[in-house]
C-alpha atoms as a PDB file:
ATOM      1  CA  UNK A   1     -11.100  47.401  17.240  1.00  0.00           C
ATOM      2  CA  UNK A   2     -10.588  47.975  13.352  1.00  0.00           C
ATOM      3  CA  UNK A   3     -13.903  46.311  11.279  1.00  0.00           C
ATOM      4  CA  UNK A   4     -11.838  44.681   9.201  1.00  0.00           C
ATOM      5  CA  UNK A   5      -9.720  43.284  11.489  1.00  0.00           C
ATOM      6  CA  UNK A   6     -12.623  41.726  13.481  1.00  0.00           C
ATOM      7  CA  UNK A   7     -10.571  38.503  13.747  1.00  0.00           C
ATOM      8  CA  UNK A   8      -7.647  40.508  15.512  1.00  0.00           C
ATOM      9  CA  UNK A   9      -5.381  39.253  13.116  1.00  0.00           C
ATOM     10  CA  UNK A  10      -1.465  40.162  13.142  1.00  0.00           C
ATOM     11  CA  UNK A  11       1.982  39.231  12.688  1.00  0.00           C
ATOM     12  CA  UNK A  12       3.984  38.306  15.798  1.00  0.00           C
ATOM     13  CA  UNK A  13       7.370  37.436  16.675  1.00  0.00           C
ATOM     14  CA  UNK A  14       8.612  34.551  18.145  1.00  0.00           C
ATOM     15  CA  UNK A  15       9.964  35.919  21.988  1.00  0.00           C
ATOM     16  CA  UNK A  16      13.046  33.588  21.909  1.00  0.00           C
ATOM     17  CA  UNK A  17      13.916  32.997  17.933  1.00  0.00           C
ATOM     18  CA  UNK A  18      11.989  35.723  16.462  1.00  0.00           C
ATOM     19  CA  UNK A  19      10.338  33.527  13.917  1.00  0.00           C
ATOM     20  CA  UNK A  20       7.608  35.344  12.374  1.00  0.00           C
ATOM     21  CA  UNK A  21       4.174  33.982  13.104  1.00  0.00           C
ATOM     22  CA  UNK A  22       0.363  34.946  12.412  1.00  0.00           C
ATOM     23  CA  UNK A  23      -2.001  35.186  15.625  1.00  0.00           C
ATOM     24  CA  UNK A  24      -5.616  35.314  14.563  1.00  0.00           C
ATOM     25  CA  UNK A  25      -9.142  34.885  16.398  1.00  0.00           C
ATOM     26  CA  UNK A  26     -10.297  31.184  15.669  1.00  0.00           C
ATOM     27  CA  UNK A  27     -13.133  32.237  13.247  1.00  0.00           C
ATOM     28  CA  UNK A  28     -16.753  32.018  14.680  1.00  0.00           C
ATOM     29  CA  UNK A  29     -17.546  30.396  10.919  1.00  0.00           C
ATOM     30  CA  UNK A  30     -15.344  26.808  11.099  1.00  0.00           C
ATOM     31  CA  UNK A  31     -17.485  24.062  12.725  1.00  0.00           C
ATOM     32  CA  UNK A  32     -14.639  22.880  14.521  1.00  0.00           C
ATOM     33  CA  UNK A  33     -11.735  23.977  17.262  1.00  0.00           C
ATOM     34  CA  UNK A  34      -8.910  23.772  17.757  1.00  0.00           C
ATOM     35  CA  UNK A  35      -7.039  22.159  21.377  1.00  0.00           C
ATOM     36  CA  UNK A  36      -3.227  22.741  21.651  1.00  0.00           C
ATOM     37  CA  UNK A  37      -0.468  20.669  23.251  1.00  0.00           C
ATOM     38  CA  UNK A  38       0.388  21.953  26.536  1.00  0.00           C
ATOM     39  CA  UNK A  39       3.758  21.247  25.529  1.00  0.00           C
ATOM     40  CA  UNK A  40       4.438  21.508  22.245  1.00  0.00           C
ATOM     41  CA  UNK A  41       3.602  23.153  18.986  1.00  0.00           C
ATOM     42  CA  UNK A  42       1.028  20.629  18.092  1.00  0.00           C
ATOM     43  CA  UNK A  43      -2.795  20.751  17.657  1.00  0.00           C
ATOM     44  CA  UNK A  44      -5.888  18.730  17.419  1.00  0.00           C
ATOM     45  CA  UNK A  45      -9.039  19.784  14.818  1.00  0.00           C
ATOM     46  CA  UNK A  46     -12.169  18.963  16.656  1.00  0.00           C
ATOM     47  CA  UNK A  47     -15.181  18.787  14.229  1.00  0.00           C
ATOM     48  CA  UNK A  48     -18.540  19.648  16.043  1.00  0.00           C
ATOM     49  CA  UNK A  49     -20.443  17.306  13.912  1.00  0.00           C
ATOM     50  CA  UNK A  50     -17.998  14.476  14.754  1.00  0.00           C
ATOM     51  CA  UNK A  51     -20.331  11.284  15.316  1.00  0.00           C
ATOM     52  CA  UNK A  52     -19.108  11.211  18.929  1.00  0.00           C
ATOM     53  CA  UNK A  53     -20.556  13.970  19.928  1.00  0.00           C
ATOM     54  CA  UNK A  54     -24.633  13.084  17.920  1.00  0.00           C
ATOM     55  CA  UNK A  55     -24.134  16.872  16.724  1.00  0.00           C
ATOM     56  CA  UNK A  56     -24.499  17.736  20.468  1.00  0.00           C
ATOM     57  CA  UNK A  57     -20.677  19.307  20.454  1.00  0.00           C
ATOM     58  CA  UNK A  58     -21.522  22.553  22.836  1.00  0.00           C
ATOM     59  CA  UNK A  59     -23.335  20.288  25.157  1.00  0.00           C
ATOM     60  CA  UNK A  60     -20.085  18.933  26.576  1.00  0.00           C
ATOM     61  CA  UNK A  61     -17.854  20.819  28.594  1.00  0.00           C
ATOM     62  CA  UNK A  62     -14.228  21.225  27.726  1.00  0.00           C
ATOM     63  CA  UNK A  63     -12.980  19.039  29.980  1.00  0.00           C
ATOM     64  CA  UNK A  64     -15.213  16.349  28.659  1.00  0.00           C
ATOM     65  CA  UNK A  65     -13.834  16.570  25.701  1.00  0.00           C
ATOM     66  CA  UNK A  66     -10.352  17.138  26.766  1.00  0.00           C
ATOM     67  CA  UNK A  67     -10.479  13.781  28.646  1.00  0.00           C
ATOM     68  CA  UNK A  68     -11.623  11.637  25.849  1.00  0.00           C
ATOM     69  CA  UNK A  69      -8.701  13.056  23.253  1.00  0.00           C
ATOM     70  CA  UNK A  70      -5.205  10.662  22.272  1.00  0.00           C
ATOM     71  CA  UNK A  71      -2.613  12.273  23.899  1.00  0.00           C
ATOM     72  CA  UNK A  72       0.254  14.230  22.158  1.00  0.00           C
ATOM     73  CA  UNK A  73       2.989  12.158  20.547  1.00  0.00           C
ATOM     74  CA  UNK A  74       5.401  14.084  22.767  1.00  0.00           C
ATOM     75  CA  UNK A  75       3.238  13.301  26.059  1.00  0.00           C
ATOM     76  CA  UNK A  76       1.458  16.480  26.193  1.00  0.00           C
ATOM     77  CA  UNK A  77      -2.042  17.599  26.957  1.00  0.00           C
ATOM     78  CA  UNK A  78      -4.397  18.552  24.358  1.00  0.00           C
ATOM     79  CA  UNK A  79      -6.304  21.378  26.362  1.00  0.00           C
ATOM     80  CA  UNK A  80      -8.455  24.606  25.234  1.00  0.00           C
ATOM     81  CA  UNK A  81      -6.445  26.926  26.920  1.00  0.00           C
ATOM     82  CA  UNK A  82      -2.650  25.494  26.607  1.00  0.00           C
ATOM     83  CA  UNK A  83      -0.426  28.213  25.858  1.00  0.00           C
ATOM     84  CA  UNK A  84       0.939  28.030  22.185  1.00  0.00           C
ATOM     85  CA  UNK A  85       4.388  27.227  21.661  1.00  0.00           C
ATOM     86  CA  UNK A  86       6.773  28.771  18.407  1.00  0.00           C
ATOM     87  CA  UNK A  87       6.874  26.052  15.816  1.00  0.00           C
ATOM     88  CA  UNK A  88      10.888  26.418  15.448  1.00  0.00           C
ATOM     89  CA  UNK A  89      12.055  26.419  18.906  1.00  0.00           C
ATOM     90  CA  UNK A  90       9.031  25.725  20.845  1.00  0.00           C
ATOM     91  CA  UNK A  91       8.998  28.513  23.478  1.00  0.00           C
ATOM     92  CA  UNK A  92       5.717  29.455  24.522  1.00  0.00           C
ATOM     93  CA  UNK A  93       4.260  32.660  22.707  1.00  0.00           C
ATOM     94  CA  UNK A  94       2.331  34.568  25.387  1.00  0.00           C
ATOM     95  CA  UNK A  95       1.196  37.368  22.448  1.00  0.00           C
ATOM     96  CA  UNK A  96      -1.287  34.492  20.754  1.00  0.00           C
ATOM     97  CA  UNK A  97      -2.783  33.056  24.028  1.00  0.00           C
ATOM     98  CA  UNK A  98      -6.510  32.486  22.968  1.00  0.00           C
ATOM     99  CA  UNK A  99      -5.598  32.620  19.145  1.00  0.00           C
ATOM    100  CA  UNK A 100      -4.935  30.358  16.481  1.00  0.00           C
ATOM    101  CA  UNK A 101      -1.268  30.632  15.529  1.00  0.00           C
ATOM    102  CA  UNK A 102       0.004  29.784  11.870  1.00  0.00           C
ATOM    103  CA  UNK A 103       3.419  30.512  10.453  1.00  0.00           C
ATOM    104  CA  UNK A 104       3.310  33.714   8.646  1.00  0.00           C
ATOM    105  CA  UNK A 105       3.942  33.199   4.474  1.00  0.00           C
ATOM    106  CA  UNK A 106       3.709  36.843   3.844  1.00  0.00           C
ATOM    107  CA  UNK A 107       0.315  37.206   2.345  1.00  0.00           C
ATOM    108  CA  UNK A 108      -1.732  37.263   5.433  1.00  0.00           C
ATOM    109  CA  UNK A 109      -1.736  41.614   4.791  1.00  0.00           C
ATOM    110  CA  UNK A 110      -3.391  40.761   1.449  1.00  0.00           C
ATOM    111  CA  UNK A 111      -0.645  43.006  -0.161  1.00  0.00           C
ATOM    112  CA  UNK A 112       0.380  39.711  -2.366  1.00  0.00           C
ATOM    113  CA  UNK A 113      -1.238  37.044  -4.035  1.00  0.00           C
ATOM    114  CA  UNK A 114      -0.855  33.283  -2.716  1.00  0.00           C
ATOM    115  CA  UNK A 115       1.481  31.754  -4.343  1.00  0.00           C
ATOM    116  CA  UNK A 116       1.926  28.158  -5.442  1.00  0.00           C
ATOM    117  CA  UNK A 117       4.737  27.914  -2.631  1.00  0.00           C
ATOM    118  CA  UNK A 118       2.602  29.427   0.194  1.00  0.00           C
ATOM    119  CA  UNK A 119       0.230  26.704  -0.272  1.00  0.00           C
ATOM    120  CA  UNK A 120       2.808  24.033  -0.105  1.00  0.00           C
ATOM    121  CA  UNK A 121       4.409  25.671   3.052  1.00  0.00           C
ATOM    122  CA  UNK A 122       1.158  25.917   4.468  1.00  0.00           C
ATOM    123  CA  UNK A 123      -0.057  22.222   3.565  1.00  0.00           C
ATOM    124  CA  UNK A 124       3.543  20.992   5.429  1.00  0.00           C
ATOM    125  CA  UNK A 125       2.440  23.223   8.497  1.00  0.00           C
ATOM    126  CA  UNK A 126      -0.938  21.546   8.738  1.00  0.00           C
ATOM    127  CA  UNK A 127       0.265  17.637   7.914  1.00  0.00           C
ATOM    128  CA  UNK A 128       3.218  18.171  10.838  1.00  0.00           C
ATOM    129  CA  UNK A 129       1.821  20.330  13.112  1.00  0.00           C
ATOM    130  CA  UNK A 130      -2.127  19.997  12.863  1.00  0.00           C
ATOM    131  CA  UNK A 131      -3.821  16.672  13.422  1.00  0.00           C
ATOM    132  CA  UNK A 132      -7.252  15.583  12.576  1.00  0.00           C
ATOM    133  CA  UNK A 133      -7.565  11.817  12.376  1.00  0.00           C
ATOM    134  CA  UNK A 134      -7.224   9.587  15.242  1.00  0.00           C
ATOM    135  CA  UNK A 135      -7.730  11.995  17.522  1.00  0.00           C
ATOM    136  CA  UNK A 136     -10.147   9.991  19.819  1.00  0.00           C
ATOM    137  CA  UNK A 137      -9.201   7.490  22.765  1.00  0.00           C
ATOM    138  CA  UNK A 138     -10.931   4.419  22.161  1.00  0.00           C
END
């Protein structure tokens, strides 16, 4: 593995629609993770110092906290190891199993700045497709 790559970042296509999408290790550095939909292309931001969990996060198992998330709006699963799903046409993409996926802007490579409109796209991906309040079955 490349040094600089330590995440395993790349770009990826979509297998059905060939949307372009970034794959990338969940980095060891966020104090939270992230649970996907077994369904769909949706995901749920768990915070490890979330009051529920008395900053005690890695003492419950994943299906602890699996059981105590809202479900998906489309009926799905929030689970640790769903598959992902493309977030155009919602086939599974087996290439980012086990890795965050994000839709690719074209600056991951660092050959560009971020751009004004990257930041945009990216703030639409997280508000549609990345929840982080109300998260928690009563």
């Amino acid at each position: 593995m490349d040094n600089d790559n330590w995440l395993e970042a790349e770009v990826i296509a979509c297998p059905s629609c060939g949307m372009k999408l970034y794959a990338v290790v969940h980095s060891p550095f966020y104090d939270c993770d992230w649970l996907y939909c077994d369904s769909c292309p949706i995901a749920v931001e768990v915070n490890w110092y979330d009051p529920r969990f008395l900053n005690r996060f890695h003492e419950y198992s994943s299906d602890q906290i699996e059981s105590i998330l809202n479900p998906c709006e489309c009926g799905g699963r929030f689970r640790f190891d769903s598959p992902r799903h493309c977030f155009d046409c919602r086939v599974e993409v087996p290439a980012a199993l086990q890795k965050d996926l994000l839709p690719y802007t074209g600056c991951e490579d660092g050959r560009r700045e971020v751009t004004d409109a990257d930041r945009a796209r990216f703030e639409q991906f997280e508000s549609r497709f990345l929840r982080r309040h109300n998260i928690w079955r009563n």
